[in-house]
Protein backbone atom coordinates (compact mmCIF):
# COMPACT_ATOMS: atom_id res chain seq x y z
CA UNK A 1 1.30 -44.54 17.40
CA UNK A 2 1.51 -46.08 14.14
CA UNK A 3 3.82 -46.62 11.51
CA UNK A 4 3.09 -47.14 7.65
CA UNK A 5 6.16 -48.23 5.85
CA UNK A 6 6.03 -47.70 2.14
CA UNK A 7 8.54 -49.89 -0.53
CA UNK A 8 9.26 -48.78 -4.10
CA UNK A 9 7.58 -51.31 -5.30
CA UNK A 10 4.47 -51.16 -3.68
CA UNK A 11 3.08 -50.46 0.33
CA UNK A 12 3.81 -52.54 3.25
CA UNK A 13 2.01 -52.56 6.57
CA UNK A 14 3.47 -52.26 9.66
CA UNK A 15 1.35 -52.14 12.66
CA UNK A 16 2.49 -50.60 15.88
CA UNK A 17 0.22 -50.26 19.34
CA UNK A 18 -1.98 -46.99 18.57
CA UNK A 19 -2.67 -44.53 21.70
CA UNK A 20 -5.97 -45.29 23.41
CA UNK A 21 -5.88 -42.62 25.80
CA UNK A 22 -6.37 -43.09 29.87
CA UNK A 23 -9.09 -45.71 29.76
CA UNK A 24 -11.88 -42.91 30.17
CA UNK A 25 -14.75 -41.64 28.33
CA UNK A 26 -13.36 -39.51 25.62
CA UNK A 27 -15.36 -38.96 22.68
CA UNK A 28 -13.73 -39.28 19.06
CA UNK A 29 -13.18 -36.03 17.45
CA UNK A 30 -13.61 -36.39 13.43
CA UNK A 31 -17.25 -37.58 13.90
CA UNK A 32 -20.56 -36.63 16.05
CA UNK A 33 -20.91 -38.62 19.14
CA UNK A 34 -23.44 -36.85 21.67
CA UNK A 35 -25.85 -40.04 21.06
CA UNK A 36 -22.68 -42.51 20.92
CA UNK A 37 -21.75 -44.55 23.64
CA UNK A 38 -18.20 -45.51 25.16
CA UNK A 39 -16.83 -48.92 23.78
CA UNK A 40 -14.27 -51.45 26.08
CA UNK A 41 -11.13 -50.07 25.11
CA UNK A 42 -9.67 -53.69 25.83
CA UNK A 43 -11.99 -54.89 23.27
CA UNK A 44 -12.11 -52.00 20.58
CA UNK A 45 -15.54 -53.31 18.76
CA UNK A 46 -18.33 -50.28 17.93
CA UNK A 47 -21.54 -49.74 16.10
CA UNK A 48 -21.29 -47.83 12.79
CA UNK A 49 -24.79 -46.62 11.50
CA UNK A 50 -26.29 -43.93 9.24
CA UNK A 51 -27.54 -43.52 5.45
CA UNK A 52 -26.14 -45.34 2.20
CA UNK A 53 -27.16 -42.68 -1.10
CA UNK A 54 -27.23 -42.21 -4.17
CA UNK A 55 -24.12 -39.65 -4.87
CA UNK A 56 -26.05 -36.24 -5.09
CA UNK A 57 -24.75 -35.36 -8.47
CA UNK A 58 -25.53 -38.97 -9.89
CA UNK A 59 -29.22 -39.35 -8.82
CA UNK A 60 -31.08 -39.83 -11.66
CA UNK A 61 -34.27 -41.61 -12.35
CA UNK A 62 -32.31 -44.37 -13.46
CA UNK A 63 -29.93 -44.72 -10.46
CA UNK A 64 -30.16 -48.37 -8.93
CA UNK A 65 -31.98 -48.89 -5.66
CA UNK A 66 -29.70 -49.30 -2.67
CA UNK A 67 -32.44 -51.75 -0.53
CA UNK A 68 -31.11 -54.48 0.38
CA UNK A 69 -27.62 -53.91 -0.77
CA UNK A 70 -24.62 -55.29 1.22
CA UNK A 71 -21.78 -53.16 2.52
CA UNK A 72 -18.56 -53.42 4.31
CA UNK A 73 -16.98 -51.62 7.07
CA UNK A 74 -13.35 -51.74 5.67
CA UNK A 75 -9.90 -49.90 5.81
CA UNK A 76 -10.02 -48.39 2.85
CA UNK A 77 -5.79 -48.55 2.83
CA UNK A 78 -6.10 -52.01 2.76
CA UNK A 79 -8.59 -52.48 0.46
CA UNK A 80 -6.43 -50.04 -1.99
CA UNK A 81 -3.43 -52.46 -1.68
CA UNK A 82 -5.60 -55.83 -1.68
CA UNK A 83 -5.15 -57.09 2.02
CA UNK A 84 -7.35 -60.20 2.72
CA UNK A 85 -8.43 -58.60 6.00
CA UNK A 86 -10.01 -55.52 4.59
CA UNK A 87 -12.69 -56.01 6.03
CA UNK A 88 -14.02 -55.52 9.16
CA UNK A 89 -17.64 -56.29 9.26
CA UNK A 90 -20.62 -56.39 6.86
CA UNK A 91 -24.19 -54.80 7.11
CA UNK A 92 -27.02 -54.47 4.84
CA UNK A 93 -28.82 -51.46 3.37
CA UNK A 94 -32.16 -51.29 4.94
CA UNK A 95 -35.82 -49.80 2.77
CA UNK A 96 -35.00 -46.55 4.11
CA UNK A 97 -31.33 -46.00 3.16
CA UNK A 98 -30.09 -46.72 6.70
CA UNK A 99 -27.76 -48.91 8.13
CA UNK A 100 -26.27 -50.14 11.50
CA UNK A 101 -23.52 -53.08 11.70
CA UNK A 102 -22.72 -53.60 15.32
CA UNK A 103 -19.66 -55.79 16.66
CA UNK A 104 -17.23 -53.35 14.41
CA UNK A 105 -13.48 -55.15 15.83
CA UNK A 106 -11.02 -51.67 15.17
CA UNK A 107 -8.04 -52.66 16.57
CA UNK A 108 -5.97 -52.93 14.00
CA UNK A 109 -7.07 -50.07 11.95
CA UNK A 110 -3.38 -48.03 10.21
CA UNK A 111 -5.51 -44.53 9.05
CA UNK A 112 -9.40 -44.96 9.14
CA UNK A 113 -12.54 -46.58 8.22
CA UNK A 114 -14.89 -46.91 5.10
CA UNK A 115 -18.20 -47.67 3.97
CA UNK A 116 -17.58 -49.97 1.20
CA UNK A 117 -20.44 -50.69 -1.74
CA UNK A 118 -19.96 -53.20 -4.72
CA UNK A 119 -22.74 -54.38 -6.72
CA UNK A 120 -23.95 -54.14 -10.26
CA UNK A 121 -24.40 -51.09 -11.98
CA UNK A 122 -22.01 -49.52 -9.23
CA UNK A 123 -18.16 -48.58 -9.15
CA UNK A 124 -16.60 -50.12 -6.50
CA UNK A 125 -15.98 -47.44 -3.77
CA UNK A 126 -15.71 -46.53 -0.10
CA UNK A 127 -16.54 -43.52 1.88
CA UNK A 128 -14.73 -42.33 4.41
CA UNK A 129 -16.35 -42.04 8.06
CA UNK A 130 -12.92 -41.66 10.32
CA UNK A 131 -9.82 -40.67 9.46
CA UNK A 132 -6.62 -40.79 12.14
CA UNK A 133 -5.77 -37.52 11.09
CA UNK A 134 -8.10 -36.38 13.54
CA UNK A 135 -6.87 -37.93 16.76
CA UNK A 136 -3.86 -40.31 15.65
CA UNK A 137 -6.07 -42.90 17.23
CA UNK A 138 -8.68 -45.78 16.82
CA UNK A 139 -11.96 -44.93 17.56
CA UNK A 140 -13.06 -45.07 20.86
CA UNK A 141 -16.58 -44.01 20.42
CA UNK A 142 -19.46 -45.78 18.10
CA UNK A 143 -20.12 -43.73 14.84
CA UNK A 144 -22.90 -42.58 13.81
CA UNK A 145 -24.94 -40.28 11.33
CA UNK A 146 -22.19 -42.23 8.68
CA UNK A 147 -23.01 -41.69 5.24
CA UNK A 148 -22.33 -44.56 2.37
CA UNK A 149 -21.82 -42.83 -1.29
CA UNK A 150 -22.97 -45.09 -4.24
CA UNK A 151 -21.46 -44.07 -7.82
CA UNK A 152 -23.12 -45.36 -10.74
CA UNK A 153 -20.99 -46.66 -13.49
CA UNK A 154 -22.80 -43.90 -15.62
CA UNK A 155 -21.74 -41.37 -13.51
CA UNK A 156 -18.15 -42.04 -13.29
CA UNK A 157 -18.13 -42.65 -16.71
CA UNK A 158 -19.49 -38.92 -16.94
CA UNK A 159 -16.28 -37.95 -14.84
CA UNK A 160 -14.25 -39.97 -16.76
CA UNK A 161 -15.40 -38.18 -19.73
CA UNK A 162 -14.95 -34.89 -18.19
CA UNK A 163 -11.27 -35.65 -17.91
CA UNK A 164 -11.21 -37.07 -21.68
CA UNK A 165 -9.26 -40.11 -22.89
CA UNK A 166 -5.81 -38.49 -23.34
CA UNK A 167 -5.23 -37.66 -19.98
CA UNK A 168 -6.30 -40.70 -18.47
CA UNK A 169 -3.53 -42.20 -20.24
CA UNK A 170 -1.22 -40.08 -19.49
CA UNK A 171 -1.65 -40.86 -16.00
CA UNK A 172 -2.23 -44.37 -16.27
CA UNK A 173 0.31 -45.29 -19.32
CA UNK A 174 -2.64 -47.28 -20.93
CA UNK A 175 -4.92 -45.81 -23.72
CA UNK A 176 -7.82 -47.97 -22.98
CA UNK A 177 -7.85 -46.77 -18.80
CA UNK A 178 -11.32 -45.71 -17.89
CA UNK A 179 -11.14 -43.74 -14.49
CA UNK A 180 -13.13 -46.53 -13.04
CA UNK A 181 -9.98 -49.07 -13.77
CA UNK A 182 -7.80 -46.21 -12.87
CA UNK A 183 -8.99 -45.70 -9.85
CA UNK A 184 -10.01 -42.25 -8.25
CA UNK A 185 -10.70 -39.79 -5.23
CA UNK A 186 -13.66 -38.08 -5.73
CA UNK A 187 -14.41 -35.14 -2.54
CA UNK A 188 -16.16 -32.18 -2.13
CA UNK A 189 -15.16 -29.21 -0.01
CA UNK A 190 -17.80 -27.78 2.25
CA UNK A 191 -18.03 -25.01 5.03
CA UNK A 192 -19.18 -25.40 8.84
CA UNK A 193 -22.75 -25.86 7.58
CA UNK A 194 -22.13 -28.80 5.33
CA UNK A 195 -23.06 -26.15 2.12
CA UNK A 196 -20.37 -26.61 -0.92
CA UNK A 197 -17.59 -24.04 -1.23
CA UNK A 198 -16.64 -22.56 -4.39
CA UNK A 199 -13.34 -21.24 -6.09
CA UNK A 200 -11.13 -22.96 -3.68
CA UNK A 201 -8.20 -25.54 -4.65
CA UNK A 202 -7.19 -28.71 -1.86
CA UNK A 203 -3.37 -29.20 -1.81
CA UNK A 204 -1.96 -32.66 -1.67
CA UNK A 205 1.18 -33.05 0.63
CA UNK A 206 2.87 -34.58 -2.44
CA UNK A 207 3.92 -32.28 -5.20
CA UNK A 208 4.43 -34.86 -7.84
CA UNK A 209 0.70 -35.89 -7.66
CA UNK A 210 -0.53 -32.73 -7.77
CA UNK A 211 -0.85 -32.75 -11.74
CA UNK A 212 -3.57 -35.51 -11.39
CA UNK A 213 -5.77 -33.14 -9.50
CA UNK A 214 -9.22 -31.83 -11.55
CA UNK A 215 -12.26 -29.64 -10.57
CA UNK A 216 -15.27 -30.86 -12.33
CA UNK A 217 -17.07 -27.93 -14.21
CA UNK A 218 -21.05 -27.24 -13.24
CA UNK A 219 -22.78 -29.46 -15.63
CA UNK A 220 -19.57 -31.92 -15.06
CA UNK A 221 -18.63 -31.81 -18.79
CA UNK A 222 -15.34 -30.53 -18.37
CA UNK A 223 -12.55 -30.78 -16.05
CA UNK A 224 -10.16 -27.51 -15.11
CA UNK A 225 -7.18 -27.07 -12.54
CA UNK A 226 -8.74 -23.84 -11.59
CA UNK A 227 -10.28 -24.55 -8.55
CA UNK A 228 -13.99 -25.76 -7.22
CA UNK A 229 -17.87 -25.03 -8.89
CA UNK A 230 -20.33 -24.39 -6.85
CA UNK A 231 -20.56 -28.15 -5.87
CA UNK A 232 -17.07 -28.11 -4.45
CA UNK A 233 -16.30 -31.06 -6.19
CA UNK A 234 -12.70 -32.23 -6.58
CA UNK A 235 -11.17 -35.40 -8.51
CA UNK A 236 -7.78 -37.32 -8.20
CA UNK A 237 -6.75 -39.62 -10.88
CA UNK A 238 -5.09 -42.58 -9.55
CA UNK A 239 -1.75 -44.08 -11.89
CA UNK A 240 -3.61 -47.49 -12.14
CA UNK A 241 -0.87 -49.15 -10.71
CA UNK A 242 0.55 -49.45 -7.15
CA UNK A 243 -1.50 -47.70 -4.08
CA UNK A 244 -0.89 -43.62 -3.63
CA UNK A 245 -1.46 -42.63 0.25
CA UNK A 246 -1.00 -38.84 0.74
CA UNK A 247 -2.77 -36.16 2.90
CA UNK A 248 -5.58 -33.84 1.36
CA UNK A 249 -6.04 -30.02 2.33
CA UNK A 250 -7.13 -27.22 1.21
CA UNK A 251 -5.00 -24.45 -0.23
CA UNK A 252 -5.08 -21.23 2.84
CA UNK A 253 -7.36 -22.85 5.09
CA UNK A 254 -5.84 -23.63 8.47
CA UNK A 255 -9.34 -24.89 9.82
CA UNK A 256 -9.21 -27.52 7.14
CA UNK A 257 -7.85 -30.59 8.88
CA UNK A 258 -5.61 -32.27 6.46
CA UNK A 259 -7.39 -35.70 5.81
CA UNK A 260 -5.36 -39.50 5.05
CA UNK A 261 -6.35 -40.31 1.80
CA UNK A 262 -4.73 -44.19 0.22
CA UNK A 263 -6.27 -45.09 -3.53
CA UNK A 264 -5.28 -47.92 -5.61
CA UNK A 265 -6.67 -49.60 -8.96
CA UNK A 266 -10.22 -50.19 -9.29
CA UNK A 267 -11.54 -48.50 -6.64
CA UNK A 268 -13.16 -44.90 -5.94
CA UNK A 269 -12.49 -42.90 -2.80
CA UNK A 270 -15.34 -40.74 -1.74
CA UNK A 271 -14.72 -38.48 1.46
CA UNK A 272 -16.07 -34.63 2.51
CA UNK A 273 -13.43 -32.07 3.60
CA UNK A 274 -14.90 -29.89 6.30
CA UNK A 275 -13.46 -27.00 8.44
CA UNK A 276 -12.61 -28.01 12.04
CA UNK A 277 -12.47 -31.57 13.65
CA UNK A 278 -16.86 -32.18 13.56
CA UNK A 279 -18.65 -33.22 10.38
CA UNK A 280 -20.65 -30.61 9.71
């Protein structure tokens, strides 16, 4: 189990013993694991690997290089509410995009893992590559075929555009708020074969966030509250101020598993919602 207590005033932890099932081999729904091993579930420490990118919509001949960039393995709830230990472990982006950081400790994770990036010319962001919501448990199983999602400044400057000045400070009470100091939740919706879904809308489990909610357009010039473009690209404004956590579905799709989602200032959330319990 776990428990995450939440103050007016901001979010406290509070860590509770999670389940770790009967001290067998049972592999992690949420991510692929037929080449995954089992880990010591007295010890709890796994190998995350898989590709660090360019964000699809963002590459551009311009868009930085990722070789040789560091990156975390982080919770990306604490991250969003600045807890010293973040951070789990740190890797490096290899020539080819790839990455592997072994001796991952996830004991104590409340809701999930991240793939953190933070370097110039870059918004500071983590992807998502296990969420609780899946199994209400840490993972017992390494994860692999991870992807790391890089957003140029550029880029979510483009977004930020998109959503125009007047909005962002309506949600964030400041008329110089860029969505990068806001902070944000950028997804994308996609079907069992990993292909973007169109004209659907994702529901948040809190109603009074729900006006913070865009669609990006297809040339990402404009923002509506229709529902997704062909990309399947969605985009949550965070308030700039204290960290959000809510759950993220999407609207009349039961095979959508309804994914943890915790944003705070500064910091972009980047995370696919797929149909059953496997990343596509």
């Amino acid at each position: 189990m776990r428990q995450l207590i939440r103050a007016a005033g901001g979010a406290v932890l509070g860590l509770m013993a999670m389940a770790c099932g009967d001290g067998g081999f049972t592999p992690d729904p949420g991510v692929r694991t037929e080449d995954a091993e089992a880990v010591d579930l007295e010890n709890l420490r796994i190998l995350v690997s898989g590709q660090a990118a360019v964000f699809p919509e963002a590459m551009r001949a311009d868009a930085p290089s990722l070789a040789g960039m560091a990156l975390t393995v982080e919770e990306p709830l604490r991250v969003a509410v600045n807890d010293a230990a973040a951070t789990f472990a740190t890797g490096e982006v290899s020539e080819d995009g790839s990455f592997r950081v072994t001796d991952v400790p996830v004991r104590d994770i409340h809701q999930g893992l991240g793939m953190g990036l933070a370097h110039d010319g870059l918004v500071r962001s983590t992807t998502l590559v296990y969420d609780t919501a899946f199994t209400g448990t840490r993972p017992r199983t390494d994860i692999i075929d991870a992807r790391a999602w890089a957003l140029p400044i550029a880029f979510v400057d483009q977004l930020g555009a998109a959503v125009g000045a007047p909005r962002l400070a309506g949600h964030t009470g400041d008329p110089a708020a860029t969505l990068a100091t806001a902070g944000f939740v950028l997804g994308r919706v996609v079907d069992l074969n990993g292909q973007p879904v169109s004209g659907v809308r994702v529901a948040l489990d809190r109603s009074d966030l729900s006006d913070r909610l865009y669609y990006p357009s297809e040339d990402l010039a404009s923002v509506s509250q229709a529902g997704t473009a062909s990309h399947g690209l969605f985009l949550y404004v965070h308030s700039a101020g204290v960290v959000e956590s809510f759950k993220v579905s999407v609207e009349g799709q039961d095979a959508y598993v309804a994914r943890n989602v915790d944003v705070g200032p500064g910091l972009g959330v980047v995370l696919t919602v797929y149909p059953g319990r496997y990343a596509p």
